[in-house]
C-alpha atoms as a PDB file:
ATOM      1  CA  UNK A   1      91.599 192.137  83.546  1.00  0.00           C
ATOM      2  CA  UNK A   2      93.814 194.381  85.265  1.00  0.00           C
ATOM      3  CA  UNK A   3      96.396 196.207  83.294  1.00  0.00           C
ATOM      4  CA  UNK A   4      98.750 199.414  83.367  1.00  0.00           C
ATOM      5  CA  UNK A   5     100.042 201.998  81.138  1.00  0.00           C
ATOM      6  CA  UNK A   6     103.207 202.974  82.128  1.00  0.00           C
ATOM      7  CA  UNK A   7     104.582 206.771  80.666  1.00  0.00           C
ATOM      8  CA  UNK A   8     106.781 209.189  81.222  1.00  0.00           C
ATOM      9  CA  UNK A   9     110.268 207.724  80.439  1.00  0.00           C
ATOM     10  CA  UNK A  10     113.003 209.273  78.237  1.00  0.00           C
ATOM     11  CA  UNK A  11     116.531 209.795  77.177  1.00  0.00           C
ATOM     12  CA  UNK A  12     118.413 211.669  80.344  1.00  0.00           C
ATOM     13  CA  UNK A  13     122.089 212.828  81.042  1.00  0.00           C
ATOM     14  CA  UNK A  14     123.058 210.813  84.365  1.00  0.00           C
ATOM     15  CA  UNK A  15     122.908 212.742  87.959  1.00  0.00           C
ATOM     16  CA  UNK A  16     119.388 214.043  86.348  1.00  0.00           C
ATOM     17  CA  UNK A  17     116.044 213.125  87.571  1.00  0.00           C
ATOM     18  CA  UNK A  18     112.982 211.542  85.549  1.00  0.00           C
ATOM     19  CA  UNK A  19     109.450 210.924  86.939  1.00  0.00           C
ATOM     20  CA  UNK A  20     107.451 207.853  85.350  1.00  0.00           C
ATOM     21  CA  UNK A  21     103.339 207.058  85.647  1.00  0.00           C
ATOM     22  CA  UNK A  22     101.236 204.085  85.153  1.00  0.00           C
ATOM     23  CA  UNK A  23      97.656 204.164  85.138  1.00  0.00           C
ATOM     24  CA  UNK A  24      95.988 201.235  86.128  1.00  0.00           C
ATOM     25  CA  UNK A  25      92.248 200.143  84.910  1.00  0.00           C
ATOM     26  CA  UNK A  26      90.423 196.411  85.402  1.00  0.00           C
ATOM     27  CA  UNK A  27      90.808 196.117  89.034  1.00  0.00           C
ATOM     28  CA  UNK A  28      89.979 197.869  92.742  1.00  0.00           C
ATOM     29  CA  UNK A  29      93.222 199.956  92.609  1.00  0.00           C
ATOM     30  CA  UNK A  30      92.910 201.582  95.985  1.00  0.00           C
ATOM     31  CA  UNK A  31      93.097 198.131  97.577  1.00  0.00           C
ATOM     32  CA  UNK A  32      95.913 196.927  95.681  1.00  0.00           C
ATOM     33  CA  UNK A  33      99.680 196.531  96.102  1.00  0.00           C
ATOM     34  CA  UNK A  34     101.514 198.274  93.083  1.00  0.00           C
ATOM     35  CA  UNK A  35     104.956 197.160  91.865  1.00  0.00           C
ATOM     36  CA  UNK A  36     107.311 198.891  89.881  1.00  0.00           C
ATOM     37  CA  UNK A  37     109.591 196.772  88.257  1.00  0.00           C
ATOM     38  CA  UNK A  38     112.399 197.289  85.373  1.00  0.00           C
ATOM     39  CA  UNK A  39     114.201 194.849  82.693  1.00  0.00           C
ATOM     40  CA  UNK A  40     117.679 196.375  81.680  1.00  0.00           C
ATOM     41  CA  UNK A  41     118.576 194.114  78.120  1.00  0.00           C
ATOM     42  CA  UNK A  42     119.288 190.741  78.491  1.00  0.00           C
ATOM     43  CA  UNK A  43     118.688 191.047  81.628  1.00  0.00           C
ATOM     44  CA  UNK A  44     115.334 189.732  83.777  1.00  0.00           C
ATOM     45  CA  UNK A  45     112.806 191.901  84.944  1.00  0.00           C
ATOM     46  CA  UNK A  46     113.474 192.468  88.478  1.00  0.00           C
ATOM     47  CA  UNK A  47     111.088 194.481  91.239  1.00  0.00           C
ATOM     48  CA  UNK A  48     112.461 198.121  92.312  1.00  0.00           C
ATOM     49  CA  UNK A  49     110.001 199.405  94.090  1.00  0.00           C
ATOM     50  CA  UNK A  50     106.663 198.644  96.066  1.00  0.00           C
ATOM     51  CA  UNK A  51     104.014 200.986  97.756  1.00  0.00           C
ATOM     52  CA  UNK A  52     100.983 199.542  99.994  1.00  0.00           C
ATOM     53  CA  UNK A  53      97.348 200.141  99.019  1.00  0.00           C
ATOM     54  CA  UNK A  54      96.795 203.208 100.923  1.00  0.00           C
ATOM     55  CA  UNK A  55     100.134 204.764 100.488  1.00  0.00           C
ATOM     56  CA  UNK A  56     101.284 204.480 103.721  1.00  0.00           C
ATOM     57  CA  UNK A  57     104.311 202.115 102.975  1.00  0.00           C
ATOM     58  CA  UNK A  58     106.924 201.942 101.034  1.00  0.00           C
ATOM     59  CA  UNK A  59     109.890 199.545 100.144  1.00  0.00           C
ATOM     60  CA  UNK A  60     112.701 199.814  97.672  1.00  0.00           C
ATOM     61  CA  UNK A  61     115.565 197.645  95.829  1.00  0.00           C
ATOM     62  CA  UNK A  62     118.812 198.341  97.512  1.00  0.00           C
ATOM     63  CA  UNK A  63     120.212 199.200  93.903  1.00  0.00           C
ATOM     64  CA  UNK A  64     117.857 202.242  93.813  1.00  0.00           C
ATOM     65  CA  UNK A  65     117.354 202.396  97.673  1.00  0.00           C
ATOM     66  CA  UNK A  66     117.868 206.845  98.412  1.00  0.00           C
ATOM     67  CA  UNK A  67     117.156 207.490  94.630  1.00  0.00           C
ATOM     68  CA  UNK A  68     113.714 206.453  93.587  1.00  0.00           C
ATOM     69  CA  UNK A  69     110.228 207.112  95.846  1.00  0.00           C
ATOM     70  CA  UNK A  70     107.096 205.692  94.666  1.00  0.00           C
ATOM     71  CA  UNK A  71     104.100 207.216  95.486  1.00  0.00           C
ATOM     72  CA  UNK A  72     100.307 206.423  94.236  1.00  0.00           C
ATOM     73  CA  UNK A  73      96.920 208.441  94.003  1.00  0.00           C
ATOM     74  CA  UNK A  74      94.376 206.476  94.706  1.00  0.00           C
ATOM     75  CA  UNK A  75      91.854 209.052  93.256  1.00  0.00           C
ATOM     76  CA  UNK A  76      93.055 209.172  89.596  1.00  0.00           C
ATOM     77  CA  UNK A  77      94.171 205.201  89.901  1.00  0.00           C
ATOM     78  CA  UNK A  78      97.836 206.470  89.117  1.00  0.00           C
ATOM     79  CA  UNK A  79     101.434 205.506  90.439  1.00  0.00           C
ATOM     80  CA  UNK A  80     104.256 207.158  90.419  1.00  0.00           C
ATOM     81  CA  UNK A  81     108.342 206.592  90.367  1.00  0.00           C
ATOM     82  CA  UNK A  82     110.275 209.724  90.939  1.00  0.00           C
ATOM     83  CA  UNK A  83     114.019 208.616  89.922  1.00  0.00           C
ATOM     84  CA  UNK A  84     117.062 210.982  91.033  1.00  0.00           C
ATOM     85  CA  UNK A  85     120.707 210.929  90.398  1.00  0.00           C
ATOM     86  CA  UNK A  86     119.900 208.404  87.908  1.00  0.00           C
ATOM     87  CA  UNK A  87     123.015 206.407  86.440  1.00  0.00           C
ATOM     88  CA  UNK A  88     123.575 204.397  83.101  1.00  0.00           C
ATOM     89  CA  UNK A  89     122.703 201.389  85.630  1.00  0.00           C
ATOM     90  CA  UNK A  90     119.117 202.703  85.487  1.00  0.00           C
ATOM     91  CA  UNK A  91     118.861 201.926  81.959  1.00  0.00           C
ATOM     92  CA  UNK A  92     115.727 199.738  81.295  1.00  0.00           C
ATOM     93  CA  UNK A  93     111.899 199.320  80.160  1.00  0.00           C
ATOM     94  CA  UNK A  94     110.175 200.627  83.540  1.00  0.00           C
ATOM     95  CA  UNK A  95     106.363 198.660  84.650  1.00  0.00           C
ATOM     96  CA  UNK A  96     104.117 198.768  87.182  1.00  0.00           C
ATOM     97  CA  UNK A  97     102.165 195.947  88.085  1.00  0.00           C
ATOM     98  CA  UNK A  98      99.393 194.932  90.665  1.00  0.00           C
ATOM     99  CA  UNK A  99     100.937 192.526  93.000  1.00  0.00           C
ATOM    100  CA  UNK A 100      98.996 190.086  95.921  1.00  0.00           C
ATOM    101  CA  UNK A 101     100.813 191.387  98.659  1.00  0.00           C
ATOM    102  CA  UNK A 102     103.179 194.008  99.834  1.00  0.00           C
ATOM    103  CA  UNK A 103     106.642 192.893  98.969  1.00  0.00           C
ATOM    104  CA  UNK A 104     109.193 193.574  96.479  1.00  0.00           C
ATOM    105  CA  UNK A 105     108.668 189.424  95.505  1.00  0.00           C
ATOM    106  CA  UNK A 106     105.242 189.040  95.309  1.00  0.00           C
ATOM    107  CA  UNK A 107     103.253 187.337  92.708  1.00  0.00           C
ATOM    108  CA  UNK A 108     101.691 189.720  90.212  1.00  0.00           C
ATOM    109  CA  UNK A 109      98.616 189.515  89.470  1.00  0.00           C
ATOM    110  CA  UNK A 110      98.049 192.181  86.392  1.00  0.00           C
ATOM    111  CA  UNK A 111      99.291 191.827  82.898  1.00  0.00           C
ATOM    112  CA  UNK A 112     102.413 193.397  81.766  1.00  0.00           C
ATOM    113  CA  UNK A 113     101.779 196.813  79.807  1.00  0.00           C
ATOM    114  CA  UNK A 114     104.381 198.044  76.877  1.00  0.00           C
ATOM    115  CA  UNK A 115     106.317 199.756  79.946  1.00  0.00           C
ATOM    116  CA  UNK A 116     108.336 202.552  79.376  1.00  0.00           C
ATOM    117  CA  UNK A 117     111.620 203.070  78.104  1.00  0.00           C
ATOM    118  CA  UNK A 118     114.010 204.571  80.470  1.00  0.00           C
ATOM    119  CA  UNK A 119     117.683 205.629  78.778  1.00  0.00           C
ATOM    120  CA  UNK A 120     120.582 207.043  80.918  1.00  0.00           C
ATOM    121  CA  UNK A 121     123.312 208.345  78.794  1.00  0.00           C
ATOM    122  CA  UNK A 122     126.070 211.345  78.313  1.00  0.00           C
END
């Protein structure tokens, strides 16, 4: 079945930066589409960020459009979400997911890890 393990998040002053990982097991990684995705409370879990398979493409929220870049290695089955100038707005659990095909909406098609807790505060 394939699953994540998302790291890498923390409590950050805003205007600071914060890079988050998921490693992803179960499943052909280099041929999938990888999601992030983040839930601020009580709100729903809404897509941020998408990469294609290979890398090559990318495609962001507009919320977080300039700020965040995913990236992937296909090698170590890893993706990545570099977040700058993050704001209180940013506050949420951080996922990735596998997705069935490259768009922010797509269906996902791996099962949700713990995430990882992302907390933007002065």
């Amino acid at each position: 079945q394939a699953q994540f393990v998302e790291s890498g998040g923390g409590l950050v002053q805003p205007g600071t930066s914060l890079r988050l990982s998921c490693t992803g097991s179960g499943f052909h990684f280099d041929t999938t589409v990888i999601n992030w995705y983040r839930q601020a409370p009580g709100k729903e879990r809404e897509p941020v960020a998408s990469i294609s398979s290979l890398g090559s493409r990318s495609n962001y929220a507009d919320s977080v459009q300039g700020r965040f870049t995913i990236s992937r290695d296909n090698t170590r089955n890893m993706a990545f979400l570099k977040m700058n100038r993050l704001v209180p707005e940013d506050t949420a659990v951080y996922y990735c997911a596998a997705v069935d095909k490259y768009k922010l909406d797509a269906t996902v098609v791996s099962s949700w890890g713990r995430g990882t807790q992302v907390t933007v505060s002065s």
